[in-house]
N, C-alpha and C. Protein backbone atom coordinates (compact mmCIF):
# COMPACT_ATOMS: atom_id res chain seq x y z
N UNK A 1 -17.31 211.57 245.73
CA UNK A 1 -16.77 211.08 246.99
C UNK A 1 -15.85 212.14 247.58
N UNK A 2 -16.09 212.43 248.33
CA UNK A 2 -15.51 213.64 249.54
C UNK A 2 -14.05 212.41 250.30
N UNK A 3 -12.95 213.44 250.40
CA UNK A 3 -11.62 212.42 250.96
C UNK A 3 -12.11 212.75 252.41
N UNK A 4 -12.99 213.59 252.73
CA UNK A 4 -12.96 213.45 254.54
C UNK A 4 -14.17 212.37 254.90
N UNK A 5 -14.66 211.53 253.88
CA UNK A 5 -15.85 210.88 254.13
C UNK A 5 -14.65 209.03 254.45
N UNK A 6 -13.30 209.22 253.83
CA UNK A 6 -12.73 207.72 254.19
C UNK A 6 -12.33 207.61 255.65
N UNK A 7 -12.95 206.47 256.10
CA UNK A 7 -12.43 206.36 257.62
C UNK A 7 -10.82 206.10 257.77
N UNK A 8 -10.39 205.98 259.12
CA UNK A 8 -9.23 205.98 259.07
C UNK A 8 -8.45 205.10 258.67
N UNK A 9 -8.79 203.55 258.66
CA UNK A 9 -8.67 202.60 258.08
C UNK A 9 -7.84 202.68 256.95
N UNK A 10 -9.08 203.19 255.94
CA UNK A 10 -8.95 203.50 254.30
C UNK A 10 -7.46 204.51 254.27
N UNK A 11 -7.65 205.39 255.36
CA UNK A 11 -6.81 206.52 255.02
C UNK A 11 -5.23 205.97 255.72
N UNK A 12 -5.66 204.69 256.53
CA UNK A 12 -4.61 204.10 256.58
C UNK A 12 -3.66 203.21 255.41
N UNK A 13 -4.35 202.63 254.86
CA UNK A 13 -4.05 202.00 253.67
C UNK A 13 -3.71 202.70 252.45
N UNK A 14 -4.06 203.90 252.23
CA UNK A 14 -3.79 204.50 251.56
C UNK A 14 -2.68 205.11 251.56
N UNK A 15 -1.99 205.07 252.83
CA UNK A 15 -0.82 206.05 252.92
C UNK A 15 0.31 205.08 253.56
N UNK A 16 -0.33 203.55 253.71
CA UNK A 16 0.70 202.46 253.36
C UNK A 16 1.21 201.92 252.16
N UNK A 17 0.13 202.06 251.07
CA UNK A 17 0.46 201.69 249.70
C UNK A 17 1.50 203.20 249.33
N UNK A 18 0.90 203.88 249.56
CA UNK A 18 1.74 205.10 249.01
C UNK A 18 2.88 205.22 249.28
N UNK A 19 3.08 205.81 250.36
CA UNK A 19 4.55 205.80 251.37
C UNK A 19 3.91 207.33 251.89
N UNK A 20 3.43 207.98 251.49
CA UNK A 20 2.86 209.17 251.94
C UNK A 20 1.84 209.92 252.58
N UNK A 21 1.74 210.76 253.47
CA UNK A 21 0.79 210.49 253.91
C UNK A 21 -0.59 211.88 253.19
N UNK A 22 -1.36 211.13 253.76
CA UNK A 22 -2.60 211.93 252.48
C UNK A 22 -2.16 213.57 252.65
N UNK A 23 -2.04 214.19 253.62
CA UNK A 23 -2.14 215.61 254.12
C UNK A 23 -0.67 216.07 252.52
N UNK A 24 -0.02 214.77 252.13
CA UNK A 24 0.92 215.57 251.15
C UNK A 24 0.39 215.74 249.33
N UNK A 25 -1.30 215.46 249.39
CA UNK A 25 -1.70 215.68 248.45
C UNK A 25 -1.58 216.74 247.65
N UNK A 26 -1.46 217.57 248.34
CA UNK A 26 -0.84 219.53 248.02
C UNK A 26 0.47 219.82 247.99
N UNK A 27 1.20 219.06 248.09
CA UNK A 27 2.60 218.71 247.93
C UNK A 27 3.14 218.96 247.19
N UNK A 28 3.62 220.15 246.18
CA UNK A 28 3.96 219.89 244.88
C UNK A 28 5.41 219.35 244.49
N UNK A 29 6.37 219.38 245.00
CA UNK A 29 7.49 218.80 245.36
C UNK A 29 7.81 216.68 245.30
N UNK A 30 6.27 216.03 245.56
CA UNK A 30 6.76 214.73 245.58
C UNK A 30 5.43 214.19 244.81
N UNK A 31 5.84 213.33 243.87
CA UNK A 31 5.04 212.20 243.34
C UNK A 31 4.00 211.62 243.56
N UNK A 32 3.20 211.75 243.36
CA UNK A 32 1.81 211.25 243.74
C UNK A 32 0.91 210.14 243.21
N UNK A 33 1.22 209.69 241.89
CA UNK A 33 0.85 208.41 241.05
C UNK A 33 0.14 207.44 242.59
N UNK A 34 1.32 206.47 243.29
CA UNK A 34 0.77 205.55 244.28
C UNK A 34 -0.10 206.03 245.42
N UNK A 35 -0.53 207.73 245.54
CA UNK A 35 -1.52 208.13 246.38
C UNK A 35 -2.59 207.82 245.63
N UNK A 36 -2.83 208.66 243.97
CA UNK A 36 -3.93 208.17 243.63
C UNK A 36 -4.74 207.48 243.04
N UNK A 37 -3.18 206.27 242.93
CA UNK A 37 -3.95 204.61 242.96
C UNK A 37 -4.35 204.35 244.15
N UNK A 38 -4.15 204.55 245.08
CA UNK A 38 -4.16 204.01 246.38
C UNK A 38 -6.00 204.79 247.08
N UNK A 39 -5.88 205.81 246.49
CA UNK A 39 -7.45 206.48 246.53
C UNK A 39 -8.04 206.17 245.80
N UNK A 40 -7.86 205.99 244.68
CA UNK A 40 -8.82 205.32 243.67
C UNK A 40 -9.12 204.08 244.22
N UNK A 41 -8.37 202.83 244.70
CA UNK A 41 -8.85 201.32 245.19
C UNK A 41 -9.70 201.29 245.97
N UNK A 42 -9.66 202.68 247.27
CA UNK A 42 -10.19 202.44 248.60
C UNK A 42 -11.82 203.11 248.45
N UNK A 43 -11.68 203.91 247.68
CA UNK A 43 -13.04 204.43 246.97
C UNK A 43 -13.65 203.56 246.40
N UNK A 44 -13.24 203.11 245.22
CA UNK A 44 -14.16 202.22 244.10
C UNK A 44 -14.35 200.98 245.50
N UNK A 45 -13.56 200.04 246.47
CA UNK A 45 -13.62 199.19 246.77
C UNK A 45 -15.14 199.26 247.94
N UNK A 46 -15.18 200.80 248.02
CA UNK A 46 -16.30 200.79 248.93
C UNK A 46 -17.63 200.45 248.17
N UNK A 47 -17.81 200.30 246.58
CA UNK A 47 -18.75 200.08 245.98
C UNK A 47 -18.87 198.53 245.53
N UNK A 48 -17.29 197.75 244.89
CA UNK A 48 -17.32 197.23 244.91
C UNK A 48 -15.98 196.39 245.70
N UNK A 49 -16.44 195.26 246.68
CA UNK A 49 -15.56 194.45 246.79
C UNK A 49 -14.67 194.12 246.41
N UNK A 50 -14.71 193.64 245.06
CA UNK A 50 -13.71 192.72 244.24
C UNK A 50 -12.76 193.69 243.61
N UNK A 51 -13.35 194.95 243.21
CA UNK A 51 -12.01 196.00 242.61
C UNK A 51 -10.46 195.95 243.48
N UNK A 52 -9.38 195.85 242.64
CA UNK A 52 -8.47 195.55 243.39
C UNK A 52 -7.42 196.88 242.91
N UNK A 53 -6.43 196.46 243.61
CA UNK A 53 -5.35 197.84 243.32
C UNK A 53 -4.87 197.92 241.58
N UNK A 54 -4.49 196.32 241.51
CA UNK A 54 -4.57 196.31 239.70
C UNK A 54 -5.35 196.95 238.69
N UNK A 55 -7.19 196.74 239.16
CA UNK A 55 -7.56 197.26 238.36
C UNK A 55 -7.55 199.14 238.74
N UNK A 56 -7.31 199.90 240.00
CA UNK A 56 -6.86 201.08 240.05
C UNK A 56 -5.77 201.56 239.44
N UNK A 57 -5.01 200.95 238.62
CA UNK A 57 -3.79 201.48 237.70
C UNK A 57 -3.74 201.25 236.78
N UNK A 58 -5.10 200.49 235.82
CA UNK A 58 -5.25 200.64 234.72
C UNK A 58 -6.65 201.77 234.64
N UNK A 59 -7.02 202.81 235.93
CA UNK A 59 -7.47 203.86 235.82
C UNK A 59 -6.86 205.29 234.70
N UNK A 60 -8.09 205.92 233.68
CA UNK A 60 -7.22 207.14 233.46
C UNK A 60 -7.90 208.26 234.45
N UNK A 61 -7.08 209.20 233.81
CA UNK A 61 -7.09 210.52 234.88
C UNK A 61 -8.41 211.14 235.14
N UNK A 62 -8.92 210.96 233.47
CA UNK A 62 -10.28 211.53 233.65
C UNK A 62 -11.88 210.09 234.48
N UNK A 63 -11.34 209.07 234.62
CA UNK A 63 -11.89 208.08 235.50
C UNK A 63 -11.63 208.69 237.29
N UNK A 64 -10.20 208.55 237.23
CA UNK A 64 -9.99 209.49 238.60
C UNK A 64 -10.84 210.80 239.15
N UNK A 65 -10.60 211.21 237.84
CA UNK A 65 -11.57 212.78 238.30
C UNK A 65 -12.77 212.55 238.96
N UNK A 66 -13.48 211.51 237.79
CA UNK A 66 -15.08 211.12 238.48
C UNK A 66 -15.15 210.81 239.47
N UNK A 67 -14.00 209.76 240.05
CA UNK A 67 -14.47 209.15 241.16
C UNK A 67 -13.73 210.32 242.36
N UNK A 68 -12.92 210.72 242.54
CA UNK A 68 -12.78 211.70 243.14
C UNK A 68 -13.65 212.85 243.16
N UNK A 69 -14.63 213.44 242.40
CA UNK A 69 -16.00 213.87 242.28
C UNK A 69 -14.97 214.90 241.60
N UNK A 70 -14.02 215.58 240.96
CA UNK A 70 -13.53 216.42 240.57
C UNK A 70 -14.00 216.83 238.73
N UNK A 71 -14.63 218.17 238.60
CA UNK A 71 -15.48 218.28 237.07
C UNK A 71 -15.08 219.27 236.83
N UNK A 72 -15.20 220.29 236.12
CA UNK A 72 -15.12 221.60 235.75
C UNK A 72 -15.15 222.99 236.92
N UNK A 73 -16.25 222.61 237.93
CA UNK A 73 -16.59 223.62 238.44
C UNK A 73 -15.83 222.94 239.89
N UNK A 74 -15.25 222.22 240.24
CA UNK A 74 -14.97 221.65 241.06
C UNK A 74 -13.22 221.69 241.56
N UNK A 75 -12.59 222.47 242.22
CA UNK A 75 -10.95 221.97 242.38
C UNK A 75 -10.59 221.31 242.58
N UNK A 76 -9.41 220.48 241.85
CA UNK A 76 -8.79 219.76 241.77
C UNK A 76 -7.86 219.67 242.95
N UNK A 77 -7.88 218.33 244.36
CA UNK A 77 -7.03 218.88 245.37
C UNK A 77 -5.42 218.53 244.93
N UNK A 78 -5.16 217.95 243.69
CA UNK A 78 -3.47 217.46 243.29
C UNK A 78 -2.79 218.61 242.81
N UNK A 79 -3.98 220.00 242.42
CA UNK A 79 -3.28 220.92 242.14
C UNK A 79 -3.04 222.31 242.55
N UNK A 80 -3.02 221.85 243.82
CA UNK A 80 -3.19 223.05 244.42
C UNK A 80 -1.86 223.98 244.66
């Protein structure tokens, strides 16, 4: 899943749960945990309905990776 593929909606919600707004993903200075619960919900929720923010924070990192499409050959955008 590509982050320029969430409509604005998603990318609204995402940066209401957070407090932040997505563009501070590269941020290295502030906390990011409730961005990428908040990307993880709006992603998985496009597959399934019923996934809720709860079950996005009993996500691990390497679940995140997948669904963020992030693998070996792939950069990571949290660490930039």
């Amino acid at each position: 899943m590509q982050i320029d593929e969430l409509t604005l909606g998603e990318v609204e919600e995402v940066e209401a749960y957070s407090g932040l707004p997505l563009a501070s993903m590269t941020d290295t200075d502030k906390p990011k945990t409730k961005l990428l619960i908040a990307l993880a919900y709006v992603i998985k929720r496009k597959k399934d309905p019923k996934f809720t923010i709860e079950h996005a924070k009993r996500l691990t990192m390497n679940d995140l990776n997948e669904i963020l499409g992030i693998g070996d050959d792939v950069e990571d955008p949290t660490k930039a």
